[in-house]
C-alpha atoms as a PDB file:
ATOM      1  CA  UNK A   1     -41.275   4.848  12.659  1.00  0.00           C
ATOM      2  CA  UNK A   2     -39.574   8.115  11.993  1.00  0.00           C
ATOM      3  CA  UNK A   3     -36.132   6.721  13.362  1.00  0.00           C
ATOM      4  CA  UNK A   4     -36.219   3.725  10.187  1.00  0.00           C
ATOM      5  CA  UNK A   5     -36.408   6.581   7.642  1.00  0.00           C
ATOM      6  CA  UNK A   6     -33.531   8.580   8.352  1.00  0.00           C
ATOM      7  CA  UNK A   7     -31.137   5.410   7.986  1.00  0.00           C
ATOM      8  CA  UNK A   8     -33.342   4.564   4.552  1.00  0.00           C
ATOM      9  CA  UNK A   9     -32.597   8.546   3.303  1.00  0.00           C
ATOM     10  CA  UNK A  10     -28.734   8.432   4.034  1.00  0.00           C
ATOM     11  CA  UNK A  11     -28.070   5.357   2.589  1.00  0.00           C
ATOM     12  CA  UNK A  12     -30.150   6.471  -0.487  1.00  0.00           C
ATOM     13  CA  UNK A  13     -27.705   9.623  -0.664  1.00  0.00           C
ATOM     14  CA  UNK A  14     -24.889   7.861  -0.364  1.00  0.00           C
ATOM     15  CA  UNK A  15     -25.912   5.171  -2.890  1.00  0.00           C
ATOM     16  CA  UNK A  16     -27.104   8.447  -5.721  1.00  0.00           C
ATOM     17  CA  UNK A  17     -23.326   9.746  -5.148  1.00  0.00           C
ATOM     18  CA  UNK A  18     -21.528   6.807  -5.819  1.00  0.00           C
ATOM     19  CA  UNK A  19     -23.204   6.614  -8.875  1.00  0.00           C
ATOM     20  CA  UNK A  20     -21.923  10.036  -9.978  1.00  0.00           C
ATOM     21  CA  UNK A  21     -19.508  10.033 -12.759  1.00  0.00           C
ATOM     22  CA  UNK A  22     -15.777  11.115 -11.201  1.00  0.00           C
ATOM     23  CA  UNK A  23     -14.073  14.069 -11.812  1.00  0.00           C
ATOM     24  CA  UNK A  24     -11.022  13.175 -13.942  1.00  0.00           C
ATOM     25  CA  UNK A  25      -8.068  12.879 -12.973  1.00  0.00           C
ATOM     26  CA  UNK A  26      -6.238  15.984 -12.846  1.00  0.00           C
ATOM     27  CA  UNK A  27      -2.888  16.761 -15.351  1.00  0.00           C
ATOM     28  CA  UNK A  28      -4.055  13.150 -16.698  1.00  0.00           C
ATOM     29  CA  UNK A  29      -4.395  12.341 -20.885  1.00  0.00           C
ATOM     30  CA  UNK A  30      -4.915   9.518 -22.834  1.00  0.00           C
ATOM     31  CA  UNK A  31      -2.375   9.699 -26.368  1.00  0.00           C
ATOM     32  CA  UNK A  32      -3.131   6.972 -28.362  1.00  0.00           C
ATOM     33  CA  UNK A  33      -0.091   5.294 -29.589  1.00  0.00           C
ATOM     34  CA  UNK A  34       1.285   1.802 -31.917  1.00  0.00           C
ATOM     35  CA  UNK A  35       0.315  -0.572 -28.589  1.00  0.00           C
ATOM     36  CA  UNK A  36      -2.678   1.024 -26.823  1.00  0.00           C
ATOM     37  CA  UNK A  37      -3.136   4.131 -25.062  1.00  0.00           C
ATOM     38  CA  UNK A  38      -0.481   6.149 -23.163  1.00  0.00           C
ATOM     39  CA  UNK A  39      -1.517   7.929 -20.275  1.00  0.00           C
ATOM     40  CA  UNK A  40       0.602  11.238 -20.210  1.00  0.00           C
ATOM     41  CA  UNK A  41       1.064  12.693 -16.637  1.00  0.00           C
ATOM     42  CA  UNK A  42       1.347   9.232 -14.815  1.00  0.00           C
ATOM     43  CA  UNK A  43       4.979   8.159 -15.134  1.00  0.00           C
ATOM     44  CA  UNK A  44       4.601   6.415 -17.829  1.00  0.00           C
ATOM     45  CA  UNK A  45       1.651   4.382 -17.069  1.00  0.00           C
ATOM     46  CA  UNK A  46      -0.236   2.890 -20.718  1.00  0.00           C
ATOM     47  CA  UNK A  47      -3.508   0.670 -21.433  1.00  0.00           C
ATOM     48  CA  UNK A  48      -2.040  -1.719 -23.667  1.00  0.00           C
ATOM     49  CA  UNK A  49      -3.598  -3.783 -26.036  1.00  0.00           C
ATOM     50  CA  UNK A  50      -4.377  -7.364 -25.185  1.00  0.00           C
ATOM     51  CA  UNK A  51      -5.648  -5.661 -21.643  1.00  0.00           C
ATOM     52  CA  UNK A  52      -9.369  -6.952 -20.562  1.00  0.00           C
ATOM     53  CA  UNK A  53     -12.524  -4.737 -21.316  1.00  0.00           C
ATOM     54  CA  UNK A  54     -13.558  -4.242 -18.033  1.00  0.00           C
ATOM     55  CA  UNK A  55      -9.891  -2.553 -16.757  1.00  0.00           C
ATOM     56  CA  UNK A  56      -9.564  -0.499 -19.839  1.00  0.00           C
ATOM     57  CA  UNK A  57     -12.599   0.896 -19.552  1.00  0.00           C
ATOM     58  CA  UNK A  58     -12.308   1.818 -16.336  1.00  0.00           C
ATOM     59  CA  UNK A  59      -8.964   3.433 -16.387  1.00  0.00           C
ATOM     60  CA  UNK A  60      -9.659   5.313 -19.539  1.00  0.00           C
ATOM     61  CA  UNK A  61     -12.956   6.451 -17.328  1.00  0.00           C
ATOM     62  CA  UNK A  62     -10.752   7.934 -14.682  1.00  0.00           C
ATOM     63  CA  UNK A  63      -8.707   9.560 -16.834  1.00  0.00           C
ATOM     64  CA  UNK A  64     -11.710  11.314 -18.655  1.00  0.00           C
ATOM     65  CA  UNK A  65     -14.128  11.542 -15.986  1.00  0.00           C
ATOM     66  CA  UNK A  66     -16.904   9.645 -17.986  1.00  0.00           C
ATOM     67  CA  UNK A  67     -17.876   6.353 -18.722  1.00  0.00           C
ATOM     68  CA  UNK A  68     -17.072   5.439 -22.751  1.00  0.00           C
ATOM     69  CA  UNK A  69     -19.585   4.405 -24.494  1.00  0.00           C
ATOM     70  CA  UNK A  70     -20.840   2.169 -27.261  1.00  0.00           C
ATOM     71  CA  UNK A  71     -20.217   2.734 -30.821  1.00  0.00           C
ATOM     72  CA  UNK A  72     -20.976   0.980 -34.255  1.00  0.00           C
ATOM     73  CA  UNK A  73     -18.159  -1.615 -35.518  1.00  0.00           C
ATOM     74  CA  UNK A  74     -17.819  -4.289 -37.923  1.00  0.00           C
ATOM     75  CA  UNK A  75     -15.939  -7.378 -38.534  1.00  0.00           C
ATOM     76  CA  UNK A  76     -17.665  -8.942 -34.993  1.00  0.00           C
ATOM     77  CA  UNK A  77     -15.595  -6.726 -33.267  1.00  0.00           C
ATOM     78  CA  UNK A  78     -17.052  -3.841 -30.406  1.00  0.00           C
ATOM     79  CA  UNK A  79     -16.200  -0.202 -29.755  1.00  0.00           C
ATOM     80  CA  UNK A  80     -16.671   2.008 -27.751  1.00  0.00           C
ATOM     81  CA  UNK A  81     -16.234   5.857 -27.941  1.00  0.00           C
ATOM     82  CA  UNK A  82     -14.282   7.883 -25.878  1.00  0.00           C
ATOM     83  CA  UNK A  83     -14.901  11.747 -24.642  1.00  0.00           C
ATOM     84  CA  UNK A  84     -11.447  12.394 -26.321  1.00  0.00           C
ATOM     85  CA  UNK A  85     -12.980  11.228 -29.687  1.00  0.00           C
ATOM     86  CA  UNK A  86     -11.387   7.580 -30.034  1.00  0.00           C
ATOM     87  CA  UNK A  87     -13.120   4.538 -30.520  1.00  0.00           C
ATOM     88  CA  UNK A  88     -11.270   1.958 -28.493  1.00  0.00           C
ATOM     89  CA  UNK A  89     -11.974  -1.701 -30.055  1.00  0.00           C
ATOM     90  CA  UNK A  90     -12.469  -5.046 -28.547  1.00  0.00           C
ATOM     91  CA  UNK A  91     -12.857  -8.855 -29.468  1.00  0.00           C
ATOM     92  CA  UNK A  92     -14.431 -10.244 -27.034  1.00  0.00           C
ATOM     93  CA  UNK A  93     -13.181  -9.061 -23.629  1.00  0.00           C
ATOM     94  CA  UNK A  94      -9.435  -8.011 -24.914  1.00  0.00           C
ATOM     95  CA  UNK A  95      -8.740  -4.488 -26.242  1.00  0.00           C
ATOM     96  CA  UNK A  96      -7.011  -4.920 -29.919  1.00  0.00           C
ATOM     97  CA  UNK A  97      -7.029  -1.270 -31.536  1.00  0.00           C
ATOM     98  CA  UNK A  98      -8.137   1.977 -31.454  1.00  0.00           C
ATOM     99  CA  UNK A  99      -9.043   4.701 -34.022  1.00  0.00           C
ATOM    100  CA  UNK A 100      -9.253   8.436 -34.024  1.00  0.00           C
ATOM    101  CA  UNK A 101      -8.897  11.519 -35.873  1.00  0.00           C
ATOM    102  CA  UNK A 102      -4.723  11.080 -35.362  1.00  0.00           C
ATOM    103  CA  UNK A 103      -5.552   7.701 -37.040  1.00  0.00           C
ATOM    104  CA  UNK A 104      -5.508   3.766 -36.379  1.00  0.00           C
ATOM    105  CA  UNK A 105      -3.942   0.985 -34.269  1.00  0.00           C
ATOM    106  CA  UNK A 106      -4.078  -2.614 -34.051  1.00  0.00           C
ATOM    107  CA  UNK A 107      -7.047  -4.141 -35.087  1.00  0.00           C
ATOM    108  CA  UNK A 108     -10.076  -1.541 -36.369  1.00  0.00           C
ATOM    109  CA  UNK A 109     -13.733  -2.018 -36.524  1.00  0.00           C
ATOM    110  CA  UNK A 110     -13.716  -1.954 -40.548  1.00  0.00           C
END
């Protein structure tokens, strides 16, 4: 009986690290610009708007090291807020805009 719970415990461990936010990525930052987000340090890499949900989100998590997270918007759009400050905007699944303290693009939440 001993032998089952040793398999149980490691694949408990490994499931509790995956779950663990990343580290982000290194000499990587997100400048928001007039058609998304550019990602300064990656060769010119950007999240553009018109991009789905579900990718931007998870690049801009990478970048960051955290997951963004929900935020108040109006006009039946949704937001989410960034560690950086932004609030990245979506209609449905497609990024339109963003707004921040360095100001607006695309589509906003107001």
């Amino acid at each position: 009986m001993k032998g089952t719970w040793v398999p149980l415990a490691l694949s408990l461990t490994a499931c509790q690290a995956s779950l663990a936010p990343d580290p982000p990525e290194r000499g990587l930052l997100l400048v928001p610009g007039p058609n998304g987000l550019d990602v300064v340090g990656s060769g010119g890499l950007e999240i553009g708007f018109g991009r789905d949900r579900s990718g931007v989100l998870e690049s801009v998590a990478r970048v960051e090291g955290r997951e963004s997270r929900p935020a108040a918007c109006g006009s039946g759009r949704e937001a989410y807020a960034t560690r950086g400050g932004l609030r990245l905007v979506f209609e449905g699944d497609t990024f339109v805009g963003w707004e921040g303290p360095q100001g607006a693009a695309g589509r906003g939440c107001g």
